[in-house]
N, C-alpha and C. Protein backbone atom coordinates (compact mmCIF):
# COMPACT_ATOMS: atom_id res chain seq x y z
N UNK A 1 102.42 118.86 113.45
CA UNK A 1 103.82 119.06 113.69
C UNK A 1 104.62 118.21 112.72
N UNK A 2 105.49 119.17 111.71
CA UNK A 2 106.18 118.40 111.18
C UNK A 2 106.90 119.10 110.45
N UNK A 3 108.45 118.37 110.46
CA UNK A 3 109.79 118.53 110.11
C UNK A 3 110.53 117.99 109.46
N UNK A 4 111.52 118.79 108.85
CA UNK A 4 112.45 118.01 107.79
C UNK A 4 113.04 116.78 108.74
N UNK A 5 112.92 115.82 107.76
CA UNK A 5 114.08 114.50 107.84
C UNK A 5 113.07 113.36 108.72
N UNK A 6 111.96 113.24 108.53
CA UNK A 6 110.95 112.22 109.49
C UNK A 6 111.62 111.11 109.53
N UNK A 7 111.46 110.02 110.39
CA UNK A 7 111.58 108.71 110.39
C UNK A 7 110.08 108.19 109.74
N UNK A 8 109.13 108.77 110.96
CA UNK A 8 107.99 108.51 110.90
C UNK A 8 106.69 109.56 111.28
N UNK A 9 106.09 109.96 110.48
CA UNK A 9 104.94 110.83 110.76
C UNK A 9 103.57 110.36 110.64
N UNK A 10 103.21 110.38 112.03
CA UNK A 10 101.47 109.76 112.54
C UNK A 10 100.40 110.71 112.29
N UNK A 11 99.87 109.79 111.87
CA UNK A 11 98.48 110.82 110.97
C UNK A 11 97.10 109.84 111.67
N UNK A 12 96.69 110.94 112.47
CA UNK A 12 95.22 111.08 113.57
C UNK A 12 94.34 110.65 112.47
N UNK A 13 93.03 110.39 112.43
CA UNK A 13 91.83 110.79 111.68
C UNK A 13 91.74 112.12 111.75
N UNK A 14 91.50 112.39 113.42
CA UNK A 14 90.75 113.81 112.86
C UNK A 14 90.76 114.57 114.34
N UNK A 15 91.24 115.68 114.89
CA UNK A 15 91.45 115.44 116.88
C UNK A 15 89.38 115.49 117.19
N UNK A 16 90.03 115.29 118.35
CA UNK A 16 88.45 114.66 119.21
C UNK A 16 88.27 116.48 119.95
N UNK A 17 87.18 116.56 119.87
CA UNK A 17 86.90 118.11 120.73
C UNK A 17 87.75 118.49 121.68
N UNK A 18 87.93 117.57 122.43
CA UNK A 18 88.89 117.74 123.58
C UNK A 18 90.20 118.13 122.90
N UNK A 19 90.42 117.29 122.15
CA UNK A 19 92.38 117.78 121.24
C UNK A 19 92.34 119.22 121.23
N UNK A 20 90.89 119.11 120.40
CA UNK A 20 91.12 120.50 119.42
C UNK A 20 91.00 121.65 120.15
N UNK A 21 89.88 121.61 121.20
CA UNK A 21 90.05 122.66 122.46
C UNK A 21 91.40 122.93 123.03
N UNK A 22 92.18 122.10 123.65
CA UNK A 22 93.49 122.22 124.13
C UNK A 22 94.59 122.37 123.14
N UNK A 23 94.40 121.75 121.77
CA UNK A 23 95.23 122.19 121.04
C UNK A 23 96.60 121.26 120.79
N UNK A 24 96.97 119.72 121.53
CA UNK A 24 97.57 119.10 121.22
C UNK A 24 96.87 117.77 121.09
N UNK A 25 97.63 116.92 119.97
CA UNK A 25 97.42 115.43 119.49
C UNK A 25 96.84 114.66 120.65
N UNK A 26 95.85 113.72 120.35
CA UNK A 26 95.39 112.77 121.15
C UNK A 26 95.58 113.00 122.60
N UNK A 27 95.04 114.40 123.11
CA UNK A 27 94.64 114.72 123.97
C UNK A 27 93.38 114.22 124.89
N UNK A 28 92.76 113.67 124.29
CA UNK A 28 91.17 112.83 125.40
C UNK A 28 92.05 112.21 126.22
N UNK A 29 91.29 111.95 127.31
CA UNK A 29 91.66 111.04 128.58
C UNK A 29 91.02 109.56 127.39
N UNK A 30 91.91 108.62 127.90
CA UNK A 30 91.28 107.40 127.74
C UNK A 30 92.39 106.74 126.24
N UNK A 31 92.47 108.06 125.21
CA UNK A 31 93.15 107.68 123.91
C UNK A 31 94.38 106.83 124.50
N UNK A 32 94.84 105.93 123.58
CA UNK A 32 95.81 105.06 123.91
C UNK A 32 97.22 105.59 123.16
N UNK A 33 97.10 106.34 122.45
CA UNK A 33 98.44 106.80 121.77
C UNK A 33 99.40 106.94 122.67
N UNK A 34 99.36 107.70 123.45
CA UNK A 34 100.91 108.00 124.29
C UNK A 34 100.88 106.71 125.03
N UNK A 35 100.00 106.12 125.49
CA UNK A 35 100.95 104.62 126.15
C UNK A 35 101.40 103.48 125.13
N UNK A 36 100.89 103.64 124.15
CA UNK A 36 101.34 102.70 122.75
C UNK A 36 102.52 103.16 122.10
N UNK A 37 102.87 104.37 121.85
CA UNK A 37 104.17 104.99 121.65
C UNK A 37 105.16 105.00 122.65
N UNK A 38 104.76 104.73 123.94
CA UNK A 38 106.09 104.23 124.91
C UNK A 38 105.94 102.84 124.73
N UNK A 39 105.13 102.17 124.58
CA UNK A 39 105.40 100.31 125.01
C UNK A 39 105.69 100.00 123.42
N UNK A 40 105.62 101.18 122.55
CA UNK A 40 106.40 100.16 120.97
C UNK A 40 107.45 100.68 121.09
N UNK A 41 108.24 101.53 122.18
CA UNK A 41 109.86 101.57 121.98
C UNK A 41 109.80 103.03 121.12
N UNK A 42 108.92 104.05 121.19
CA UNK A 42 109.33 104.86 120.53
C UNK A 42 109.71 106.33 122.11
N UNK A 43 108.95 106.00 122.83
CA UNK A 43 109.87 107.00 124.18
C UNK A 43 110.10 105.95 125.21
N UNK A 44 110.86 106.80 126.60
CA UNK A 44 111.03 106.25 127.29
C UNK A 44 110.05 106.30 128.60
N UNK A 45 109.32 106.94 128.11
CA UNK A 45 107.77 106.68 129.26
C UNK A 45 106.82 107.14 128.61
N UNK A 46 105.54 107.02 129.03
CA UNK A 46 104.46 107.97 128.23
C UNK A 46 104.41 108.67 128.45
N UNK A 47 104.80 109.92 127.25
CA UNK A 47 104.57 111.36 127.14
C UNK A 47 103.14 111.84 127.35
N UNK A 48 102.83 112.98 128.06
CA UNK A 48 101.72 113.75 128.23
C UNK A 48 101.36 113.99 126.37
N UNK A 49 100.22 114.43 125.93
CA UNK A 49 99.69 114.87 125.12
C UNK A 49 100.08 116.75 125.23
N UNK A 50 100.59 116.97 126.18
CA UNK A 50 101.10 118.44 126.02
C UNK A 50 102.66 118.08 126.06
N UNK A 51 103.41 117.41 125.41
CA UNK A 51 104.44 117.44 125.34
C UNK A 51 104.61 116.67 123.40
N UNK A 52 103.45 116.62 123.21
CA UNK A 52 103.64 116.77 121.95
C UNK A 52 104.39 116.97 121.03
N UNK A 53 105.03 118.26 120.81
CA UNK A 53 106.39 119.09 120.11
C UNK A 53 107.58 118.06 120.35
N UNK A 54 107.33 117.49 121.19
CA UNK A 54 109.11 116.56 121.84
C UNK A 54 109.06 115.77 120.63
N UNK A 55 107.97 114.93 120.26
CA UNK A 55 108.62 114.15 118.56
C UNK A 55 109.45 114.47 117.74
N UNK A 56 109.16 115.53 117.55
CA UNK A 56 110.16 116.12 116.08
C UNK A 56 111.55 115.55 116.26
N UNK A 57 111.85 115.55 118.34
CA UNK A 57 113.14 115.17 118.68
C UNK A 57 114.04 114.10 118.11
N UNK A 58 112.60 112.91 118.43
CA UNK A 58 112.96 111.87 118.19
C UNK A 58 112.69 111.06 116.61
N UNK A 59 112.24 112.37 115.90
CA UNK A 59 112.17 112.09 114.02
C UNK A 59 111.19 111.59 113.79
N UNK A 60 109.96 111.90 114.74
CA UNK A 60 108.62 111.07 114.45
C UNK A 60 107.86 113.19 114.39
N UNK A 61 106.71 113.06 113.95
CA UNK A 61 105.96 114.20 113.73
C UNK A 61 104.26 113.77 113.68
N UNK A 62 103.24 114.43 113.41
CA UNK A 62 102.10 114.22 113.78
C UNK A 62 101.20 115.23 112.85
N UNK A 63 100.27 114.68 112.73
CA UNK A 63 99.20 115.67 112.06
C UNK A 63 97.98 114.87 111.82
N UNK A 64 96.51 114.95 111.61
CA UNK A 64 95.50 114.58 111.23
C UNK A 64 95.18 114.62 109.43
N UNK A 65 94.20 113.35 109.22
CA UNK A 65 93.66 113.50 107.92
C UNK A 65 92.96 114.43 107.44
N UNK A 66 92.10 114.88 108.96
CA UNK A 66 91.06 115.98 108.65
C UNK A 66 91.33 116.68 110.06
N UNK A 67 91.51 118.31 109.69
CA UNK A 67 91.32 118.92 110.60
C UNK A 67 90.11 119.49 111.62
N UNK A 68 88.73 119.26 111.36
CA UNK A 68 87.87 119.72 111.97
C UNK A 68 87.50 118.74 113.10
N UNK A 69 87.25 119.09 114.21
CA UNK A 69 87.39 118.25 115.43
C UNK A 69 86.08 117.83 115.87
N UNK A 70 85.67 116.44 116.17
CA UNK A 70 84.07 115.48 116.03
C UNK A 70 84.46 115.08 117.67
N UNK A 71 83.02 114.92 118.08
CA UNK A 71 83.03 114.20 119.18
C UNK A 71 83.58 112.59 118.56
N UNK A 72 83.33 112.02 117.39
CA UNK A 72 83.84 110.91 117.10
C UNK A 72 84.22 111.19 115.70
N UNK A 73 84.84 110.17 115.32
CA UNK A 73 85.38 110.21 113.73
C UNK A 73 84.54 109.51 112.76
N UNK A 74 83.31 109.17 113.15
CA UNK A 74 82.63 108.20 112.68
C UNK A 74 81.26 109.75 112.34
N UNK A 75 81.55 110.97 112.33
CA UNK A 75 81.24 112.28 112.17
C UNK A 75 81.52 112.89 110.67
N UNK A 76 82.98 112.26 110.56
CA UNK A 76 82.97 112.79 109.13
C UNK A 76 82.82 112.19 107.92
N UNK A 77 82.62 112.96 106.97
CA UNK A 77 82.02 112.36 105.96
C UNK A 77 83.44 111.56 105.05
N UNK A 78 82.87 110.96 104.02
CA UNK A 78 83.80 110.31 103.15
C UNK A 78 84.43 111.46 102.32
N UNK A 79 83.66 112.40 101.91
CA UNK A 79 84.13 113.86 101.02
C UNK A 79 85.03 114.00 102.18
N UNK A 80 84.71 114.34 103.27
CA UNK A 80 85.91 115.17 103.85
C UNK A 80 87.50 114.40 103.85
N UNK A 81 87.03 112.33 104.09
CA UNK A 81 88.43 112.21 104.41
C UNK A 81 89.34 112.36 103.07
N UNK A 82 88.61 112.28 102.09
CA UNK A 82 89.32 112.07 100.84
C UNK A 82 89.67 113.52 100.13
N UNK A 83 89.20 114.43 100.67
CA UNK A 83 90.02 115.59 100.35
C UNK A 83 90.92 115.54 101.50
N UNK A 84 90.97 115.24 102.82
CA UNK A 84 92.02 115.18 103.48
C UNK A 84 93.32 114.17 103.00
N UNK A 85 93.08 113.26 102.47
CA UNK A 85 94.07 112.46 101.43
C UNK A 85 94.73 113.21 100.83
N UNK A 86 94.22 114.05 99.77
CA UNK A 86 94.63 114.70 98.93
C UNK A 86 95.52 115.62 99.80
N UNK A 87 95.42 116.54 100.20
CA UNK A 87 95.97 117.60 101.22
C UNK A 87 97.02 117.28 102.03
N UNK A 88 96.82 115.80 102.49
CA UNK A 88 98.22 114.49 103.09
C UNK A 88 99.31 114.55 101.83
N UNK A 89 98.51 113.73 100.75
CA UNK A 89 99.58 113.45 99.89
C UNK A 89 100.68 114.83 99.54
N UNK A 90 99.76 116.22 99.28
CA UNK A 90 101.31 116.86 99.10
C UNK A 90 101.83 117.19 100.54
N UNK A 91 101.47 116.97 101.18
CA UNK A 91 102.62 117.20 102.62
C UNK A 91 103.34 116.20 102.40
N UNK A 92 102.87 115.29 102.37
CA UNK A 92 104.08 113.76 102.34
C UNK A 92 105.42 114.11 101.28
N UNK A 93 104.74 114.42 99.95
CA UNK A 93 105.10 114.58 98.97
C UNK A 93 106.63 115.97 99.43
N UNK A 94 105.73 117.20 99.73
CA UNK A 94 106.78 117.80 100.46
C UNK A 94 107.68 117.62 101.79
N UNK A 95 107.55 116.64 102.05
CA UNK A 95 108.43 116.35 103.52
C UNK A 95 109.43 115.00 103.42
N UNK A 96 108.62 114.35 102.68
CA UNK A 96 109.04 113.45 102.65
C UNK A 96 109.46 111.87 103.85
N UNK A 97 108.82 112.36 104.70
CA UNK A 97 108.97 111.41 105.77
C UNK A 97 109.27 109.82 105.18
N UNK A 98 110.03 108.99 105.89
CA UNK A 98 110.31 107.54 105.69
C UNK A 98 109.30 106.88 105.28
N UNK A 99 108.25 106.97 106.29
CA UNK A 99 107.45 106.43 106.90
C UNK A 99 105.95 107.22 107.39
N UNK A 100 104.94 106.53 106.90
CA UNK A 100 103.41 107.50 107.44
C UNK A 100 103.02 106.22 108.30
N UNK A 101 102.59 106.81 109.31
CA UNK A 101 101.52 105.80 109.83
C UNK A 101 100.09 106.07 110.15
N UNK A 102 99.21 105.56 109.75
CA UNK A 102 97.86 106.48 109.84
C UNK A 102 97.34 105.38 110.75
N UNK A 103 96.60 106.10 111.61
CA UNK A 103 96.02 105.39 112.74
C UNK A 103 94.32 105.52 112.58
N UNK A 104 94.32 104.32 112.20
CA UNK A 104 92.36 103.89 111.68
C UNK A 104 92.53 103.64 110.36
N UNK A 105 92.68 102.52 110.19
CA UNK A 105 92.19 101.09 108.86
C UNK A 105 90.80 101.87 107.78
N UNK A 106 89.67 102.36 109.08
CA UNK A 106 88.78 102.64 108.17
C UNK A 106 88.65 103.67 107.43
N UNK A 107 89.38 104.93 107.41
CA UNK A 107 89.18 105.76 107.55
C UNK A 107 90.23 106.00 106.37
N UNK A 108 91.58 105.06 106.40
CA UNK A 108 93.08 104.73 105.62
C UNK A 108 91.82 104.41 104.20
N UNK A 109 91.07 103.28 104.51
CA UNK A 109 90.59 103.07 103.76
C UNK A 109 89.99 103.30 102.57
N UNK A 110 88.89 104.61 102.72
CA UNK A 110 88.02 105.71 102.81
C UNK A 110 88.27 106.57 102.00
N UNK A 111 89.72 107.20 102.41
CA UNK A 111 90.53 108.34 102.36
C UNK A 111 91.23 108.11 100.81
N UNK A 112 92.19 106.59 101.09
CA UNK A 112 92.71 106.68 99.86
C UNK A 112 92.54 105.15 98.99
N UNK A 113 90.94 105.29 99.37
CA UNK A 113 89.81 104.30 97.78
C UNK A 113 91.13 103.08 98.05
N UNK A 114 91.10 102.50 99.42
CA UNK A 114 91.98 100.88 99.34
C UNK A 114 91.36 100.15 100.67
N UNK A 115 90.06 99.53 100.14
CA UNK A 115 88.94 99.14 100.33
C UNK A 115 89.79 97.46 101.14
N UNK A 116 90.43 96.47 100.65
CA UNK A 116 91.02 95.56 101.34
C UNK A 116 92.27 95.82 101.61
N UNK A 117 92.31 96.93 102.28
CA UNK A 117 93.71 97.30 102.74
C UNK A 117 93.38 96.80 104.44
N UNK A 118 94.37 96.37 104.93
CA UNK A 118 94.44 96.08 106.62
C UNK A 118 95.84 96.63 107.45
N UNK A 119 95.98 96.12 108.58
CA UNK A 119 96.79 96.24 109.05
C UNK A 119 98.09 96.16 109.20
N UNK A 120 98.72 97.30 108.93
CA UNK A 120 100.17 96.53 109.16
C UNK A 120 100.93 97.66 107.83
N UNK A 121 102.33 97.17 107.37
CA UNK A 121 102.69 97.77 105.74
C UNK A 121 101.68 97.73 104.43
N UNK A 122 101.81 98.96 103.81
CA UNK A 122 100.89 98.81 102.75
C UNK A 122 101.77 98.26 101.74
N UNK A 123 101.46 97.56 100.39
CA UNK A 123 102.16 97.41 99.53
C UNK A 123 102.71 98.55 98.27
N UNK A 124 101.79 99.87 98.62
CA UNK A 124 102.31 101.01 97.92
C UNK A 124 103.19 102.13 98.75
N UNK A 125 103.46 102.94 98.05
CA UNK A 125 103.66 104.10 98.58
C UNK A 125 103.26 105.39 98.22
N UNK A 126 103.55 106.68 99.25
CA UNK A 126 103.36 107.61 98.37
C UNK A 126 104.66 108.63 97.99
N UNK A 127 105.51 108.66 97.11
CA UNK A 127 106.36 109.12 96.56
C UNK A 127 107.21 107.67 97.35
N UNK A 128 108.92 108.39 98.01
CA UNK A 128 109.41 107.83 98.68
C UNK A 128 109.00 107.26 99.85
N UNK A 129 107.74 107.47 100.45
CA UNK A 129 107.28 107.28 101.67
C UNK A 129 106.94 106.26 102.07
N UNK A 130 106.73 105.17 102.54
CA UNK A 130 105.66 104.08 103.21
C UNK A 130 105.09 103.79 103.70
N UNK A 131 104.15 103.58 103.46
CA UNK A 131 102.50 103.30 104.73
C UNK A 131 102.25 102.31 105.33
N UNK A 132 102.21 103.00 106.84
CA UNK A 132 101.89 101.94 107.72
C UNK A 132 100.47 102.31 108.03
N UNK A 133 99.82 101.11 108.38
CA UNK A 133 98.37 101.26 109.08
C UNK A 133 98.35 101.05 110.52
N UNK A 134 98.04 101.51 111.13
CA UNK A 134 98.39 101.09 112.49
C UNK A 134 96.36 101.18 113.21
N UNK A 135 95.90 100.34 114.16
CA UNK A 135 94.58 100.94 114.81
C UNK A 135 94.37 102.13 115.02
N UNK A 136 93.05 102.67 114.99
CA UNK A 136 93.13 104.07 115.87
C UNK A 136 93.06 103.63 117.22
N UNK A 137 93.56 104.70 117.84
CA UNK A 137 94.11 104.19 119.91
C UNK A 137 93.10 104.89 120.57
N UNK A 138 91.78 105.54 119.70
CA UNK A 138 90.95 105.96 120.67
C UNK A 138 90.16 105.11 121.78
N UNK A 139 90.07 105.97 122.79
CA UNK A 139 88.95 105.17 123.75
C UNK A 139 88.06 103.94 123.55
N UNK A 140 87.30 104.38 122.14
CA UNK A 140 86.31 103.95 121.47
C UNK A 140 86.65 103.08 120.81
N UNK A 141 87.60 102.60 120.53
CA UNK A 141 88.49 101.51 119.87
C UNK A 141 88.17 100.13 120.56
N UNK A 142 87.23 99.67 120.66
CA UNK A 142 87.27 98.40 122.09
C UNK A 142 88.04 96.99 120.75
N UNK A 143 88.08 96.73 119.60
CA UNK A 143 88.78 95.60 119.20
C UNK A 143 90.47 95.69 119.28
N UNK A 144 91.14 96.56 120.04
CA UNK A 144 92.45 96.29 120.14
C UNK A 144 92.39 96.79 121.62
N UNK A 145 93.54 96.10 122.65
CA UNK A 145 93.82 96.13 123.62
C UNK A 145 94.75 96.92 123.60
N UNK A 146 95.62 97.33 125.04
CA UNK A 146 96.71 98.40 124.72
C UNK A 146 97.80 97.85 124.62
N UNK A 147 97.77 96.26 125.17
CA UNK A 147 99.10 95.09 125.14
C UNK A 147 99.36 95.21 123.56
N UNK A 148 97.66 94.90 122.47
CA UNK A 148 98.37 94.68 121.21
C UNK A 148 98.63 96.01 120.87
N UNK A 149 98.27 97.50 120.82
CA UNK A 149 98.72 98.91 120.38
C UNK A 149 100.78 98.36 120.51
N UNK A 150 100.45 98.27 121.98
CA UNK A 150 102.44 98.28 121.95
C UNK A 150 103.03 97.37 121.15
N UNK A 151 102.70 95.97 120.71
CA UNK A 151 103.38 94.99 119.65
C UNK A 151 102.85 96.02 118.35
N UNK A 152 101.93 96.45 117.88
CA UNK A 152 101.76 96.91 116.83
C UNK A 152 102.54 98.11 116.76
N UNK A 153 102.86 99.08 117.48
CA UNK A 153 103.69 99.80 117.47
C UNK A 153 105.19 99.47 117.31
N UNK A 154 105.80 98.25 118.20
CA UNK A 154 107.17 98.05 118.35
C UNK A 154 107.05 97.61 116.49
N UNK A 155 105.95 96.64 116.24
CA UNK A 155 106.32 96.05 114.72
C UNK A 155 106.68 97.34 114.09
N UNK A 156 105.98 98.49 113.84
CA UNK A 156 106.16 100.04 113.18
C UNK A 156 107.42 100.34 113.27
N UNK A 157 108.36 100.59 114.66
CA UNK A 157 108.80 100.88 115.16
C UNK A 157 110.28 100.19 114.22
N UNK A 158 110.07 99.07 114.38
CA UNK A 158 111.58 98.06 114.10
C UNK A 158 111.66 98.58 112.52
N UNK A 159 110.29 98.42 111.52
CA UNK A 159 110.26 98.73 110.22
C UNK A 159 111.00 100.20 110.02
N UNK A 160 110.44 101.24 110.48
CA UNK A 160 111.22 102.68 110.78
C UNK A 160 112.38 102.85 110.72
N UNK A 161 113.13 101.99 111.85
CA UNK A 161 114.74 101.79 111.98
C UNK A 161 115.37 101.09 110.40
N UNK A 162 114.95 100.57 109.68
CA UNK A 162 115.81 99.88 108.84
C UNK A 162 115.60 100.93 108.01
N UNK A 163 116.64 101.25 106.80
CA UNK A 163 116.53 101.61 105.52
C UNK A 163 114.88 101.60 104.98
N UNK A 164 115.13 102.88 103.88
CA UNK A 164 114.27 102.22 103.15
C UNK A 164 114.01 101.20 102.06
């Protein structure tokens, strides 16, 4: 999902069987996205995973690096994420969003060959855009809690609001 004029557009790894069966973003029971996107201040409660479409509302949008759907992300290959890079960059390129935030360090990594890249703002961009790294919020995620998802989000969140 995604629309002219982004603030910020979140980029999945890749949906989990469950997404891709039902057909909206971070759909698994357990994923932390929709309670990390209400506790960083981007809704005012946690949205269902079938209410999805409501972003565009609020100038945020969504899409994956790779579209084919893994019981885990640790499934796809390095070819795949890095043609999914490629395939990102001209969407970015055409949309132009503020702001990307890709959720999974390793995968950010992987994708676009920035091997000591971490958490948080990247120091590049792509066109006008800026990269944020944010954790992935899956289940399977056990080194971030959902207390830190929401500070890591609100940090996203405050960056978004200012200029670029």
């Amino acid at each position: 999902m995604i629309g002219p004029g982004l603030v910020v557009l979140f980029c999945g790894i890749n949906p989990s069987l469950y997404s891709g069966a039902v057909g909206h973003h971070f759909a698994r029971p357990g994923n932390r996205f929709w309670p990390a996107l209400h506790l960083g201040g981007f809704t005012d409660r946690v949205w269902s995973p079938f209410e999805d479409r409501k972003l565009l509302d609020i100038g945020c949008g969504i899409t994956n690096l790779v579209n084919r759907a893994t019981g885990s992300a640790d499934q796809l290959t390095n070819k795949e994420l890095i043609a999914g890079a490629r395939r990102l960059v001209r969407t970015i390129r055409r949309h132009q969003p503020r702001w990307i935030a890709f959720l999974g360090v390793t995968a950010y990594r992987i994708a676009f060959r920035r091997n000591q890249s971490k958490i948080g703002p990247q120091p590049e961009r792509l066109g006008q855009t800026g990269i944020w790294v944010l954790p992935n919020p899956s289940g399977l995620n056990a080194h971030y809690q959902l207390a830190d998802f929401g500070r890591l989000f609100a940090e996203m969140r405050r960056a978004a609001r200012r200029r670029r």
